[in-house]
Protein backbone atom coordinates (compact mmCIF):
# COMPACT_ATOMS: atom_id res chain seq x y z
CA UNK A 1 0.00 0.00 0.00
CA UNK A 2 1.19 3.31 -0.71
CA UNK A 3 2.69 5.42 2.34
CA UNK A 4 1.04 8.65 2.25
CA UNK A 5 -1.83 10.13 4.48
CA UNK A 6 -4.92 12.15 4.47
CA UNK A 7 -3.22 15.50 4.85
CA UNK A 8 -1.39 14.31 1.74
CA UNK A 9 -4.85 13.77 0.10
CA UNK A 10 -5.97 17.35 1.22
CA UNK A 11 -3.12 18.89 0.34
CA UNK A 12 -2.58 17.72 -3.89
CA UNK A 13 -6.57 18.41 -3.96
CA UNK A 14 -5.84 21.98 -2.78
CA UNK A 15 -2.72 22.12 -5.35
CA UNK A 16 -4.35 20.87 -8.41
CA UNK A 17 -8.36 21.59 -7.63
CA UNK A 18 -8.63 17.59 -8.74
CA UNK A 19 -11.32 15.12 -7.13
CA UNK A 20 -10.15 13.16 -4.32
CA UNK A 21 -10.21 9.92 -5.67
CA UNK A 22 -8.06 11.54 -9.03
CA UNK A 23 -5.56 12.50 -6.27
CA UNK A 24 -5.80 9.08 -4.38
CA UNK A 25 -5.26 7.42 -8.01
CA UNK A 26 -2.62 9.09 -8.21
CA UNK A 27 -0.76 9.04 -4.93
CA UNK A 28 -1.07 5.27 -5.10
CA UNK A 29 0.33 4.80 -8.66
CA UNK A 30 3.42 7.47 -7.45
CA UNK A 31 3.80 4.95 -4.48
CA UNK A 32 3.00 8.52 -2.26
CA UNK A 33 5.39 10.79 -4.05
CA UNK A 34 3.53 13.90 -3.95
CA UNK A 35 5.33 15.68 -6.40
CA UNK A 36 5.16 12.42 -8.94
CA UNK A 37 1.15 12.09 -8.37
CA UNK A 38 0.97 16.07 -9.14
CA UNK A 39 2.77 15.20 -12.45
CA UNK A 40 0.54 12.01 -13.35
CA UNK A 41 -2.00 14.58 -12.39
CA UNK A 42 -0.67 16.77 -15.41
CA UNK A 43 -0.12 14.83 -17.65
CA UNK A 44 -3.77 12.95 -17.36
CA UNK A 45 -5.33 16.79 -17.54
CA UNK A 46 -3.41 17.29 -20.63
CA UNK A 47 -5.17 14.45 -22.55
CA UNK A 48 -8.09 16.10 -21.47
CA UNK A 49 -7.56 19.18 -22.78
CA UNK A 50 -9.18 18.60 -26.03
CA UNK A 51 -12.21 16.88 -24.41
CA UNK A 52 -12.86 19.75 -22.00
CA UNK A 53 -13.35 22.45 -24.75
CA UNK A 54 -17.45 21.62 -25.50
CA UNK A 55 -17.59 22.09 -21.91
CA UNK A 56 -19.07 25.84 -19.79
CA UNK A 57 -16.87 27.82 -17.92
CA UNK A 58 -18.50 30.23 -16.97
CA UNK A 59 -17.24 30.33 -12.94
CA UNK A 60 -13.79 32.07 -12.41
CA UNK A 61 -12.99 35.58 -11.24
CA UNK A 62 -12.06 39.09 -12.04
CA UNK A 63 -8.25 40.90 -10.95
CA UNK A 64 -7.22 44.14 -11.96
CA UNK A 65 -4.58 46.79 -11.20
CA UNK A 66 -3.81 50.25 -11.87
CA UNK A 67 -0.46 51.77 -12.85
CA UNK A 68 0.73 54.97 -13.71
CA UNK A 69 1.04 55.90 -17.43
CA UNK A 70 4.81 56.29 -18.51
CA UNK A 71 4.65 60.03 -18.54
CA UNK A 72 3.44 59.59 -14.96
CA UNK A 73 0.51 62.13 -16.10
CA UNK A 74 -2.47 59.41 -15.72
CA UNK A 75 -3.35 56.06 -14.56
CA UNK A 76 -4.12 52.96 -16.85
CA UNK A 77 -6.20 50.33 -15.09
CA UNK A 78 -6.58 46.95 -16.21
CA UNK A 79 -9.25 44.47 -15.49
CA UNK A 80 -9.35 40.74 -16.46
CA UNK A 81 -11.72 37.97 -16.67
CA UNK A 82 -10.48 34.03 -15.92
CA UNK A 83 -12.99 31.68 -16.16
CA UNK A 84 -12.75 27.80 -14.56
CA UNK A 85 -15.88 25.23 -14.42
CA UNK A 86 -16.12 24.96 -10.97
CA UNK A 87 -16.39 27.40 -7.79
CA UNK A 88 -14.03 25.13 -6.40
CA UNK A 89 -11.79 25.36 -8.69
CA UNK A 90 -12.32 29.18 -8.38
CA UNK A 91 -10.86 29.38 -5.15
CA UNK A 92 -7.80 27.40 -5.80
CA UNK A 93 -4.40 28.87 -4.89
CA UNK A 94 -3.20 27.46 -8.73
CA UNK A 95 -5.85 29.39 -10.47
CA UNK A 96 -5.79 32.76 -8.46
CA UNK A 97 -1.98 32.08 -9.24
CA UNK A 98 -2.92 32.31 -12.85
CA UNK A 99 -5.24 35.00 -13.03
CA UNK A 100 -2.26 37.13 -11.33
CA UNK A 101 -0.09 36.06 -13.73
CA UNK A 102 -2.52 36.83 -17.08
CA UNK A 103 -3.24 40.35 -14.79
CA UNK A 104 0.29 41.19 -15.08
CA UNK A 105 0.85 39.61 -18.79
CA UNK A 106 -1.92 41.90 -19.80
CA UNK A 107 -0.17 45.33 -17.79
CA UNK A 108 2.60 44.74 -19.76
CA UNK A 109 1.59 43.99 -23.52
CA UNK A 110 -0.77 46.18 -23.62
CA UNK A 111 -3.73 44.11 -25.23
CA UNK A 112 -6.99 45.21 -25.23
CA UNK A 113 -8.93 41.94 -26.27
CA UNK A 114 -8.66 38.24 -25.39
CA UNK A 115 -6.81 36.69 -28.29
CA UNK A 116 -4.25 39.42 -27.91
CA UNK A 117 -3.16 38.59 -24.55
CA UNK A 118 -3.39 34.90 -25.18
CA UNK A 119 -0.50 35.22 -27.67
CA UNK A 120 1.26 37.66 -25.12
CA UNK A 121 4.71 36.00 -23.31
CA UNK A 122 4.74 35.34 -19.94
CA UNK A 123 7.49 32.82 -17.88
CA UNK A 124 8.77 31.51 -21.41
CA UNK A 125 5.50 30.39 -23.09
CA UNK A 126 2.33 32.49 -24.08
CA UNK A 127 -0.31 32.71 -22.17
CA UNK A 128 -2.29 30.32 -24.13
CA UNK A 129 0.19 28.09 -23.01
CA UNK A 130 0.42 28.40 -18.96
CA UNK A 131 -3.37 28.31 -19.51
CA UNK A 132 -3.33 24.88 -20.79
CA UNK A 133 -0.75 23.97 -18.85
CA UNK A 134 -3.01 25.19 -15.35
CA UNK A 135 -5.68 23.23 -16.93
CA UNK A 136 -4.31 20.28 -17.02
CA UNK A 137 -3.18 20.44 -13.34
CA UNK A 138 -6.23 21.55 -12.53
CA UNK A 139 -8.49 19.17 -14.40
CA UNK A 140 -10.94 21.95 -16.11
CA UNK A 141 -11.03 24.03 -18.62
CA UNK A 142 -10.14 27.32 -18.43
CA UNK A 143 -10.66 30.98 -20.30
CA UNK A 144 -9.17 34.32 -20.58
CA UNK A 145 -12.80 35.55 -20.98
CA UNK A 146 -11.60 39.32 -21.71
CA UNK A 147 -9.52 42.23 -20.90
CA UNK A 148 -10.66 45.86 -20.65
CA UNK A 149 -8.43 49.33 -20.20
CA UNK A 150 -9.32 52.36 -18.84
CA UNK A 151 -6.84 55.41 -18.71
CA UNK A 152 -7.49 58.95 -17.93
CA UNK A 153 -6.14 61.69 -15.00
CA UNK A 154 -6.90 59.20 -12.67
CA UNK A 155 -8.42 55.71 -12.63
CA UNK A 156 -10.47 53.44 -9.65
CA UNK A 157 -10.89 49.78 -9.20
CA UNK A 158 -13.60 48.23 -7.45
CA UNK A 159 -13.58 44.41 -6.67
CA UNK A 160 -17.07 42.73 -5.26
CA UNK A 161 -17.03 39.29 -3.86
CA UNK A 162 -20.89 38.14 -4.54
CA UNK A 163 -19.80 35.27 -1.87
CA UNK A 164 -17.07 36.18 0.97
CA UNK A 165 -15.66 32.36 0.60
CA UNK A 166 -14.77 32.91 -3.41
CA UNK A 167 -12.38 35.45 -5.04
CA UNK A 168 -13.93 38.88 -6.94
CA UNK A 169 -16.44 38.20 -9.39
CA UNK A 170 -17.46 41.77 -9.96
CA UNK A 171 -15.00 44.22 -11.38
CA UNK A 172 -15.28 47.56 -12.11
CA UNK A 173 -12.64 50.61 -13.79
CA UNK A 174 -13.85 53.81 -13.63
CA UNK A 175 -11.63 56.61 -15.25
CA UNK A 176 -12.08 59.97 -13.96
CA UNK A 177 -10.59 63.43 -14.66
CA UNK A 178 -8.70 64.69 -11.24
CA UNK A 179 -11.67 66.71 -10.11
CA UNK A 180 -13.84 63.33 -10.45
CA UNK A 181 -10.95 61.29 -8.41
CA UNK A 182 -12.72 62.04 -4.52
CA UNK A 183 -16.08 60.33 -5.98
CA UNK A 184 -14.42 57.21 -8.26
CA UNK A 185 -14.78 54.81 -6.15
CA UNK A 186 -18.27 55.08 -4.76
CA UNK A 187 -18.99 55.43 -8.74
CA UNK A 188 -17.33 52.29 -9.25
CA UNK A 189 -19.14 51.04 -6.57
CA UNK A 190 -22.47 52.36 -7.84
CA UNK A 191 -21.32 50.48 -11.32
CA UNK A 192 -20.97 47.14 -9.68
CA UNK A 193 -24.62 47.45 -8.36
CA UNK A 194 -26.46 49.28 -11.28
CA UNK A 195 -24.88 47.77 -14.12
CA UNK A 196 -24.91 50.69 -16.86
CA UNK A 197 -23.98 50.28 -20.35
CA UNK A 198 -23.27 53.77 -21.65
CA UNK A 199 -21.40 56.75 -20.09
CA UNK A 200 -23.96 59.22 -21.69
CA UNK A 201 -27.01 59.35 -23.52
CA UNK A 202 -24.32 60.46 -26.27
CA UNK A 203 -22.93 56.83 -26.58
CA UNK A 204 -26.06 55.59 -26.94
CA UNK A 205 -25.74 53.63 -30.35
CA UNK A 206 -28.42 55.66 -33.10
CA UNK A 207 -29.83 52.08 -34.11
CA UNK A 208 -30.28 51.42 -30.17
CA UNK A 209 -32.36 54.56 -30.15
CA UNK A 210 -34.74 54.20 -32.73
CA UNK A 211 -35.45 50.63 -31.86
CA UNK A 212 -36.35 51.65 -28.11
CA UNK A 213 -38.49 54.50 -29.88
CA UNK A 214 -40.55 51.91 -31.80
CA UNK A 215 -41.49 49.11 -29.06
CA UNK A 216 -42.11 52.29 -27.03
CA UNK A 217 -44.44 53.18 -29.60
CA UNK A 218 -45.67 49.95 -30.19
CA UNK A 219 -46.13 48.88 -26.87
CA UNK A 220 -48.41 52.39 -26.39
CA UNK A 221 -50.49 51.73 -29.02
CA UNK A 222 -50.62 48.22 -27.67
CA UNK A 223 -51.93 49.75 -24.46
CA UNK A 224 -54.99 51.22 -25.99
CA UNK A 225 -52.66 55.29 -25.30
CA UNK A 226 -54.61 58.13 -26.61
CA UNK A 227 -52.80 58.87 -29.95
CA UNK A 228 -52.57 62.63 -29.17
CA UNK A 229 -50.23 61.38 -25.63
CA UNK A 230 -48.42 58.95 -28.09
CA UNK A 231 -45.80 61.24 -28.37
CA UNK A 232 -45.25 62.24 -24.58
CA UNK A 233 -45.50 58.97 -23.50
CA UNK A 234 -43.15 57.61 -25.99
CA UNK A 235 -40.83 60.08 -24.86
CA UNK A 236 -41.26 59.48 -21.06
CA UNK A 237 -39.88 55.86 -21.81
CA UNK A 238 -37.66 56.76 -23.66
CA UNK A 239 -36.00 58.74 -20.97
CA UNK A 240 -36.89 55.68 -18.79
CA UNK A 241 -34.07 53.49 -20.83
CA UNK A 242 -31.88 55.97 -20.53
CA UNK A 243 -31.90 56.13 -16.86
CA UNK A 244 -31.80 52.72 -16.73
CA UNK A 245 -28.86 52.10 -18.67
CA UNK A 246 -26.63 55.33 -19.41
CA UNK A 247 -23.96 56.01 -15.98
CA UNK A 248 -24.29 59.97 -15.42
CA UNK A 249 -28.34 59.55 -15.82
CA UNK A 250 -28.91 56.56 -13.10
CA UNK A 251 -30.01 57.57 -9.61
CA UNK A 252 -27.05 57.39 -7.52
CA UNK A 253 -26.73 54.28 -5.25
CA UNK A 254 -25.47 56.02 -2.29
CA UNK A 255 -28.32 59.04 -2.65
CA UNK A 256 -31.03 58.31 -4.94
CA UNK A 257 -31.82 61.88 -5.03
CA UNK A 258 -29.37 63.02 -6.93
CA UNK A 259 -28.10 61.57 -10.27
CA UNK A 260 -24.93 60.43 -11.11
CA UNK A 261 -24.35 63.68 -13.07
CA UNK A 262 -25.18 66.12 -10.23
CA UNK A 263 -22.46 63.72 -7.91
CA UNK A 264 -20.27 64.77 -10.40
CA UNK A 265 -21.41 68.25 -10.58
CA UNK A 266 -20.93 68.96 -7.12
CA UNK A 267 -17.23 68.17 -7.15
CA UNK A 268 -16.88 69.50 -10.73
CA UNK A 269 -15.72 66.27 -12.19
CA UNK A 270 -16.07 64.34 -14.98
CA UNK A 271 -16.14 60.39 -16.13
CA UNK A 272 -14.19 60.06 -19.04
CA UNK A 273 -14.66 56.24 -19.28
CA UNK A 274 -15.44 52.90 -16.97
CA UNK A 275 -15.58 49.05 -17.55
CA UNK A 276 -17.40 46.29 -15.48
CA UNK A 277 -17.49 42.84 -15.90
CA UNK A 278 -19.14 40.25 -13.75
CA UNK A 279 -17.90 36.54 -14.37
CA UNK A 280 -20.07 34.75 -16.73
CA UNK A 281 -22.56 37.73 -18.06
């Protein structure tokens, strides 16, 4: 019988995120080597690889950082999204270890979407690579999900744990000019909660606009509205998706009598540009 224990056991299923009896498997073909049952462990993941890739992962987290641009003027801030299978596998000290590591590949190439950063180096390999490489340790697949950047005067980070045993699954940049900077992070905090889409009514894609005119209008007419208030009404709920999705027109979370706008106002400040992401939405 193989000579290893059950803190052994506990210990390779913290390491690699695998099932226990993967890990037993393993200990007892690497006669209780724990370093030989971690590579067995590998190398079986890395058969898997191909078979994993039909497969949802939409668990993970969210890192980011900010750093100062090179003309020290401004901030950059950089937010990431890694996704596993499994909370479990979530909360693993290997994966956060990755997620770090894809955080800092992304700081320094510069990339700005997914397949960019994949083919960024990192430790000798791309990231593509230590990804499939954690996967196979790990037993799941995994996904660099997306990057964003925000840069401006100066930049906030807010990171929401929706469960206090996992890592950050909310993330939110908000880029601010140096007036802004003494509200940024209860506006990144009011991101993470309200979810907006657009800075201003302004970004607001034209298409966007004239299709939430027309099932305004159509749901109206549906109604049975008086056709002389069609155009008030149509109007009114119009305004309605706007505060529901553009940042500087939302009630703020903090004071629902003011907007957004008027928090911003009152410091004389302005958003110049934000990103959110929340693990698999």
């Amino acid at each position: 019988m193989a000579n290893y224990t059950a803190v052994d056991i506990k210990a390779l299923r913290e390491r690699t995120g695998a099932g226990m009896l993967d890990v037993k498997k393993a200990l007892d073909e690497a006669d209780g080597d724990a370093e030989k049952a971690l590579e067995l462990i590998r190398v079986k993941g890395l058969k898997g690889v191909s078979k994993r890739e039909g497969r949802s992962a939409s668990d993970g987290l969210v890192a980011a950082e900010v750093t100062a641009t090179p003309d020290g003027e401004g901030q950059v801030g950089v937010l990431v999204e890694v996704n596993s299978e499994t909370d479990f596998v979530a909360k693993n000290v290997t994966f956060r270890g990755l997620a770090d590591k894809v955080l800092a590949a992304a700081i320094a190439s510069g990339a700005r979407d997914a397949d960019v950063l994949l083919s960024s180096e990192v430790d000798g390999t791309t990231v593509q690579g230590l990804v499939d490489d954690t996967a196979a340790t790990l037993g799941e697949r995994i996904v660099v999900r997306r990057v964003a950047r925000v840069a401006a005067e100066h930049v906030a980070v807010y990171l929401h744990k929706v469960n206090k045993d996992l890592p950050p699954q909310v993330g939110v940049l908000v880029g601010t000019d140096a007036a802004g900077s003494s509200v940024a992070k209860d506006i990144a905090m009011h991101i993470a909660a309200y979810s907006p889409v657009y800075l201003t009514r302004q970004d607001v894609p034209a298409e966007t606009v004239v299709s939430e005119r027309r099932i305004a209008e159509e749901t109206s007419r549906n109604e049975g509205k008086p056709e002389q208030a069609l155009p008030k009404i149509i109007e009114g709920r119009l305004n309605g998706f706007f505060k529901d999705t553009v940042l500087v027109d939302q009630a703020f979370a903090k004071d629902p009598k003011k907007t957004v706008a008027q928090v911003l106002a009152e410091v004389g400040g302005t958003v110049t540009g934000f990103a959110r992401f929340r693990v698999g939405a």
